[in-house]
N, C-alpha and C. Protein backbone atom coordinates (compact mmCIF):
# COMPACT_ATOMS: atom_id res chain seq x y z
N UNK A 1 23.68 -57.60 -0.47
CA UNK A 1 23.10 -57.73 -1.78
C UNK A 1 23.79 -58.82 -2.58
N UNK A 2 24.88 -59.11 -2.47
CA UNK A 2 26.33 -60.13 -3.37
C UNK A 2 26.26 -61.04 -2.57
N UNK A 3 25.58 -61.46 -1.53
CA UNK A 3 25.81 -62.94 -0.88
C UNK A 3 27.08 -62.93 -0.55
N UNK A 4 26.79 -64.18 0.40
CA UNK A 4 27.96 -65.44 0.57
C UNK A 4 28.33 -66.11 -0.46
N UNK A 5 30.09 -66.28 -1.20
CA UNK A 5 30.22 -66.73 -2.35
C UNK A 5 30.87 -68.10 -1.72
N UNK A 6 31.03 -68.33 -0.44
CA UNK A 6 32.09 -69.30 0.43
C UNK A 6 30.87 -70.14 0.42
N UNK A 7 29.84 -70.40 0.63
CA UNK A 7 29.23 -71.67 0.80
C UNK A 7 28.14 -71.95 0.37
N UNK A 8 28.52 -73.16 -0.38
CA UNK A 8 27.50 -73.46 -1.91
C UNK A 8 27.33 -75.32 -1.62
N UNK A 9 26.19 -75.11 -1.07
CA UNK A 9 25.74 -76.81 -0.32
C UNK A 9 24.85 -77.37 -1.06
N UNK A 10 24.36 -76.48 -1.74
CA UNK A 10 22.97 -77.60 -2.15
C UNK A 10 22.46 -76.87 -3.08
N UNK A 11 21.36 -77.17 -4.39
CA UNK A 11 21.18 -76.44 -5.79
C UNK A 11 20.41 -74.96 -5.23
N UNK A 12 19.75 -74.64 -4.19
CA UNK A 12 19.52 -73.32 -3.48
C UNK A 12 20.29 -72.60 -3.35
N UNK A 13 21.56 -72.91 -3.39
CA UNK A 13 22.60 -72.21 -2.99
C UNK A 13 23.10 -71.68 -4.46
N UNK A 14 23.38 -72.74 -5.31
CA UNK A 14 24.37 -72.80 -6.79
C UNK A 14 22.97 -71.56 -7.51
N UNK A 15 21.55 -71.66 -7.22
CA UNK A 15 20.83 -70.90 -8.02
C UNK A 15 21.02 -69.29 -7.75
N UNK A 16 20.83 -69.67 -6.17
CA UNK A 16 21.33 -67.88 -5.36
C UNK A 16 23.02 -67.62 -5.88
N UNK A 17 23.62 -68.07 -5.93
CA UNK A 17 25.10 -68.00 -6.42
C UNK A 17 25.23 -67.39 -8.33
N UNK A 18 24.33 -68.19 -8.73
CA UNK A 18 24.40 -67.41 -10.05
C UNK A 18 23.82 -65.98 -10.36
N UNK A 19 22.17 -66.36 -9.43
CA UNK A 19 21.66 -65.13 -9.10
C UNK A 19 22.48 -63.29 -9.08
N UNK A 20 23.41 -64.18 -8.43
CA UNK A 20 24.03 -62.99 -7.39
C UNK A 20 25.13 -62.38 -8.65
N UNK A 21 25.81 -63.22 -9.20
CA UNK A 21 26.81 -63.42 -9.78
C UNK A 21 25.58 -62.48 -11.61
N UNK A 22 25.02 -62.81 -11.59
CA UNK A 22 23.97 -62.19 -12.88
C UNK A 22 23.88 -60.47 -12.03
N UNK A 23 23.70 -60.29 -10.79
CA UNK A 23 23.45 -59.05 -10.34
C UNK A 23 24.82 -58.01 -10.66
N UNK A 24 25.57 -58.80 -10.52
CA UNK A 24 26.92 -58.48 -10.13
C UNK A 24 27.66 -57.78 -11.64
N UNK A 25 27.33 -58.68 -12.89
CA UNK A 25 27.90 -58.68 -14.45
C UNK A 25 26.38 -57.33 -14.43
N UNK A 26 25.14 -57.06 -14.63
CA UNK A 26 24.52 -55.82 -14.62
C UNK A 26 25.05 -54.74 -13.64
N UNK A 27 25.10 -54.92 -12.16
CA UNK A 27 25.86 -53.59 -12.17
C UNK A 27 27.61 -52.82 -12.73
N UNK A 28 27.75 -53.99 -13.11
CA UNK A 28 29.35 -53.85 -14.12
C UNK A 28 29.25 -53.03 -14.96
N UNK A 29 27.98 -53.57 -15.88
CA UNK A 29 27.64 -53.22 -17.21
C UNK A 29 27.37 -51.98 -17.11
N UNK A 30 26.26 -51.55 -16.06
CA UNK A 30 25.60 -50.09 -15.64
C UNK A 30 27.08 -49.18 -15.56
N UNK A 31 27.63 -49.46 -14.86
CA UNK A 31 28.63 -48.33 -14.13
C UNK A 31 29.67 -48.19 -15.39
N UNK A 32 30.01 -49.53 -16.52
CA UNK A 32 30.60 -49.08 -17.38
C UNK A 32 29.98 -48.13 -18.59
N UNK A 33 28.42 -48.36 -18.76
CA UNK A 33 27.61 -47.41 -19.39
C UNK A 33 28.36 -46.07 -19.41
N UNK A 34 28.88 -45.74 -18.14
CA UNK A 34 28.70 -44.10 -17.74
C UNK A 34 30.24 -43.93 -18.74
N UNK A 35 30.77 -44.24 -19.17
CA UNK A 35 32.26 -44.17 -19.00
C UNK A 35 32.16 -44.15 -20.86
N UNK A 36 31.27 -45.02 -21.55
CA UNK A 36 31.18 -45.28 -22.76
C UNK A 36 32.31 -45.95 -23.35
N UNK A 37 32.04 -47.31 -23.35
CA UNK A 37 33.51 -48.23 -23.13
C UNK A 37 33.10 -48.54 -25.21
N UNK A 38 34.90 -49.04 -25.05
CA UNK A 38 34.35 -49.74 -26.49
C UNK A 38 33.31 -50.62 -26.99
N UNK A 39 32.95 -50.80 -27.71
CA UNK A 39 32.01 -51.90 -27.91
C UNK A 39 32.92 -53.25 -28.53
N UNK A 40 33.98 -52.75 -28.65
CA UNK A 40 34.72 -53.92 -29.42
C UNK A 40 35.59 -54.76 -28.15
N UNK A 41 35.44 -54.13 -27.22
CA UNK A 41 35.71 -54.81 -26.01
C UNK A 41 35.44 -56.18 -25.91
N UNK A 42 35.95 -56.95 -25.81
CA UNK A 42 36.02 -58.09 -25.44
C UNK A 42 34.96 -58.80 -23.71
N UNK A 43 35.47 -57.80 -23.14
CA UNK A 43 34.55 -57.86 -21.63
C UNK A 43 33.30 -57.19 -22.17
N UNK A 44 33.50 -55.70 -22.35
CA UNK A 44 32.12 -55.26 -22.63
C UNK A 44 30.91 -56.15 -23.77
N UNK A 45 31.54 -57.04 -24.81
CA UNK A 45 30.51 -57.86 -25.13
C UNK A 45 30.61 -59.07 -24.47
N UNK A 46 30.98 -59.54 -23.43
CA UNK A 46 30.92 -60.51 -22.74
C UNK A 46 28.92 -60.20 -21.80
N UNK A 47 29.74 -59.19 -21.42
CA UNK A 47 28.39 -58.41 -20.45
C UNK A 47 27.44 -58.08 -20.83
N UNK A 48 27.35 -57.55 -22.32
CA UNK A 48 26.06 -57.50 -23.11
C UNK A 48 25.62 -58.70 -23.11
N UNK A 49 26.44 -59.77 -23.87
CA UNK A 49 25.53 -61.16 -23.92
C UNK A 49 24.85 -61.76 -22.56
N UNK A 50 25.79 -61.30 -21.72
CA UNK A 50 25.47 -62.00 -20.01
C UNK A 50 23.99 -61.68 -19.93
N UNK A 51 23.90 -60.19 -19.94
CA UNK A 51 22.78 -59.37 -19.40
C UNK A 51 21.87 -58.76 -20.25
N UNK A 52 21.88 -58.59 -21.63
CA UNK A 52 20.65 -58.08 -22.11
C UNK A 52 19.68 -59.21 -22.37
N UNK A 53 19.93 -60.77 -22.16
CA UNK A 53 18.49 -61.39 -22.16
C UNK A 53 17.73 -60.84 -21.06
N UNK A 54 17.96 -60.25 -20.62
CA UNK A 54 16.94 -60.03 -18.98
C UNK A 54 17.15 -58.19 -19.13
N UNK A 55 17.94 -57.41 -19.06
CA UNK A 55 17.91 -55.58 -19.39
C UNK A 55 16.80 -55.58 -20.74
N UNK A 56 17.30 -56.15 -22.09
CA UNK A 56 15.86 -55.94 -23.27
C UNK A 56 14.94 -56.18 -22.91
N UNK A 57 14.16 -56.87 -21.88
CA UNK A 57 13.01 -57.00 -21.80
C UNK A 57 12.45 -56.22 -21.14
N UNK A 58 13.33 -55.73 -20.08
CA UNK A 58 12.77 -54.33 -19.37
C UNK A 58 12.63 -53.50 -19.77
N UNK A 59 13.81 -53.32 -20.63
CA UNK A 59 13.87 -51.62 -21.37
C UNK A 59 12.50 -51.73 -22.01
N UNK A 60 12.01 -52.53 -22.85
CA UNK A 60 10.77 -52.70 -23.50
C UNK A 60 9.29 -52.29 -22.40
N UNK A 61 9.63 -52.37 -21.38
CA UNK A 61 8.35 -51.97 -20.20
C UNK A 61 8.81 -50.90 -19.56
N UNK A 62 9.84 -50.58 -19.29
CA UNK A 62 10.37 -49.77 -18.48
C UNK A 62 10.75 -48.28 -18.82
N UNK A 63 10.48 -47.26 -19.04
CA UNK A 63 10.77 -46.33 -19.88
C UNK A 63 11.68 -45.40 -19.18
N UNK A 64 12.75 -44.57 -19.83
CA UNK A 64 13.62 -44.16 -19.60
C UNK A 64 13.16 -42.78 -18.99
N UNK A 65 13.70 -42.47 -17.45
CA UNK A 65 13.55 -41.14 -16.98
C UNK A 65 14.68 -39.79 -17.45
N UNK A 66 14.47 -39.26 -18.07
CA UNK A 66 14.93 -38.63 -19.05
C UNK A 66 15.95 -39.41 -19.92
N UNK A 67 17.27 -38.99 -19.19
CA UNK A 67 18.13 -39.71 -20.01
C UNK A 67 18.71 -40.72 -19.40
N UNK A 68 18.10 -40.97 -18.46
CA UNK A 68 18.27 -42.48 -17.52
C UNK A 68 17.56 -43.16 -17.77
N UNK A 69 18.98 -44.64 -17.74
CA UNK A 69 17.83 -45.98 -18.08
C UNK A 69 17.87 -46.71 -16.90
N UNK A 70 16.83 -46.46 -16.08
CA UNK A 70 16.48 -47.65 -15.04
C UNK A 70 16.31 -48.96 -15.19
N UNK A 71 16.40 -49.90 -16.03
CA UNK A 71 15.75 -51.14 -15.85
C UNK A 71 17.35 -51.68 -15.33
N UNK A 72 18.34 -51.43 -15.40
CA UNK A 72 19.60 -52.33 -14.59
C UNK A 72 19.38 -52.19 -13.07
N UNK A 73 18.62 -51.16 -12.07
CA UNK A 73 18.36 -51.12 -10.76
C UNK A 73 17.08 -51.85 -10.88
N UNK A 74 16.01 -52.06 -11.70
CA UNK A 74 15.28 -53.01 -11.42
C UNK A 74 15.53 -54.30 -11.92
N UNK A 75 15.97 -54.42 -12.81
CA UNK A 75 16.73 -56.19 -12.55
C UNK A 75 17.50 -56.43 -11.59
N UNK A 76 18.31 -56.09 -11.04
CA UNK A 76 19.06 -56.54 -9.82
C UNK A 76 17.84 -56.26 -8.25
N UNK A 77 16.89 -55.77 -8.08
CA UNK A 77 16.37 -55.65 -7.68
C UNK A 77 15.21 -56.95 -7.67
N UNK A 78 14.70 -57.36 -9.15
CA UNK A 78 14.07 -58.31 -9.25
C UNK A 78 14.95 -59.62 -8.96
N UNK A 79 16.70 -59.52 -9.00
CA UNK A 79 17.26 -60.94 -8.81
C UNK A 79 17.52 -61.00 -7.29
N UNK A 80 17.49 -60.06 -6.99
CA UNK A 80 17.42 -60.19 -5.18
C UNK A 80 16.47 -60.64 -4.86
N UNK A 81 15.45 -60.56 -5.35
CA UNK A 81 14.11 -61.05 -4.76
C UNK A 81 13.83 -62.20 -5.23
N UNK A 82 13.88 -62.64 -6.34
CA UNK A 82 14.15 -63.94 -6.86
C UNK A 82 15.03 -64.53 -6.19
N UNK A 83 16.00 -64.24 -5.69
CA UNK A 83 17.57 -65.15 -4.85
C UNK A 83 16.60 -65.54 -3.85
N UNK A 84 15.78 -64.41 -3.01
CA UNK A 84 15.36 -64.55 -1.81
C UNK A 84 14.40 -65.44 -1.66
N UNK A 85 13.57 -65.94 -2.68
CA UNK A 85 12.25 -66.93 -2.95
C UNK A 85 13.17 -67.60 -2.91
N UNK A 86 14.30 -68.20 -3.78
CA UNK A 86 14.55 -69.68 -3.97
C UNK A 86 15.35 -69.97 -2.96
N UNK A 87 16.05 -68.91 -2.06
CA UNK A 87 16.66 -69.29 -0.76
C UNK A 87 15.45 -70.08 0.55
N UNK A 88 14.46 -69.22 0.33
CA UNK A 88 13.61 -69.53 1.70
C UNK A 88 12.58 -71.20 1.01
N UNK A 89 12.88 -71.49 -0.39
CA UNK A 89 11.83 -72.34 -1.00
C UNK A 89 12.73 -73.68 -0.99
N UNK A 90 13.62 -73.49 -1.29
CA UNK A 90 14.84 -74.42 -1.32
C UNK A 90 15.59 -74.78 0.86
């Protein structure tokens, strides 16, 4: 799912590399959710800014199964698949 971070040849690569690297700062964010980190965190608003241009837009379509918020397994889900177009297009 995290790629190869060792070899970065050509802009297919640097796009799948950020890709991966955007998957990587959402499941951060998710798993620190559970824990209820500061907000004055320094990392934890690093990761908000990283990732809610792309989590707000889901949450907005995506509706919460009870008290779970799915849209962080479907964004990383949608950037895998996105990695995977611009790997096989590139």
């Amino acid at each position: 799912m995290f790629g190869n971070f060792g070899a970065v040849h050509d802009i297919g690569d640097v796009i799948g590399l950020l890709l991966n690297l955007l998957a990587i700062a959402i499941f951060i964010r998710a798993i620190l959710s559970w824990v209820a980190p500061d907000p004055t965190n320094p990392l934890v608003q690093i990761l908000d800014q990283i990732t809610e241009p792309i989590l707000g837009p889901l949450r907005q379509v995506i509706p919460r199964i009870g008290m779970i918020d799915i849209s962080p397994l479907v964004a990383i889900i949608l950037l895998s698949f996105l990695g995977q177009l611009v790997a096989q297009s590139i």
